[in-house]
Protein backbone atom coordinates (compact mmCIF):
# COMPACT_ATOMS: atom_id res chain seq x y z
CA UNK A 1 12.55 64.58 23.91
CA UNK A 2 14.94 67.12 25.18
CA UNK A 3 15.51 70.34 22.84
CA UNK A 4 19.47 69.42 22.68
CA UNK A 5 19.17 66.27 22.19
CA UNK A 6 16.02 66.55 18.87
CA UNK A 7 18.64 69.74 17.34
CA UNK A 8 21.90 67.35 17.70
CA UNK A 9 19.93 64.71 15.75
CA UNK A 10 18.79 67.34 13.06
CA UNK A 11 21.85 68.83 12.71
CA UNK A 12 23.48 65.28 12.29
CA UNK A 13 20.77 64.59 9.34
CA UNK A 14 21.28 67.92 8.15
CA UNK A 15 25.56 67.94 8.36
CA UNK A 16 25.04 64.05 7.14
CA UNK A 17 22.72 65.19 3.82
CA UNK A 18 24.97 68.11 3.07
CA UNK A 19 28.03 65.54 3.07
CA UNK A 20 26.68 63.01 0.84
CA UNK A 21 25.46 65.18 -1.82
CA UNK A 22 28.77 67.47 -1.82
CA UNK A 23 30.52 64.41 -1.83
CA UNK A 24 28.33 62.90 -4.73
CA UNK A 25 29.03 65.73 -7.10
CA UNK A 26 32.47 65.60 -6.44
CA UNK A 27 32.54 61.75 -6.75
CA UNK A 28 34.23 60.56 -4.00
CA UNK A 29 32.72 57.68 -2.81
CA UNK A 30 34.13 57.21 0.51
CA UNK A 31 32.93 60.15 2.14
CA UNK A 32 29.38 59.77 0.50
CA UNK A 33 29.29 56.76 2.58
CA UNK A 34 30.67 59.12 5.69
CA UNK A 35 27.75 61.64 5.31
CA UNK A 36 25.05 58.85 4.49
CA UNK A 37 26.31 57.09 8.03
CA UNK A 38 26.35 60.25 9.80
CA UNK A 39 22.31 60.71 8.44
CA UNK A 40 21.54 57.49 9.42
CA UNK A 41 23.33 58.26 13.18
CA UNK A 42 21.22 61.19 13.55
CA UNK A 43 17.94 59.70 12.56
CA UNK A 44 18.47 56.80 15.43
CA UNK A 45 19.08 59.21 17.69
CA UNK A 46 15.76 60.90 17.22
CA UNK A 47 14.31 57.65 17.08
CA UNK A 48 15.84 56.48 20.09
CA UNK A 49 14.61 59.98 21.78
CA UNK A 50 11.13 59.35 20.75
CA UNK A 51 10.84 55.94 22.61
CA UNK A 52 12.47 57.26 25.38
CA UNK A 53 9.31 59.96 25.55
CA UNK A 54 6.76 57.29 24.73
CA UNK A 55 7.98 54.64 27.49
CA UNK A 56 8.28 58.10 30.49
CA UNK A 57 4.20 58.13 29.96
């Protein structure tokens, strides 16, 4: 897995966590959804970076 590539996925989890709860405790709804997607974007990437390493052996 490249390095840019495994820190743009964390940061999207990260970024994507951060959203969801600030927009939790603030109670808006649609942008919980927003940072739950953008979590959920981030953690396919890494997955999809993972099988990329495991198929290149």
């Amino acid at each position: 897995m490249s390095a840019k590539e495994k820190a743009k996925a964390k940061a999207e989890q990260f970024i994507g966590k951060a959203v969801q709860k600030t927009a939790h405790l603030r109670g808006k709804k649609s942008t919980e959804a927003k940072g739950a997607a953008l979590g959920i974007r981030g953690k396919g990437r890494e997955r999809k970076e993972k099988a990329k390493d495991f198929f290149k052996r």
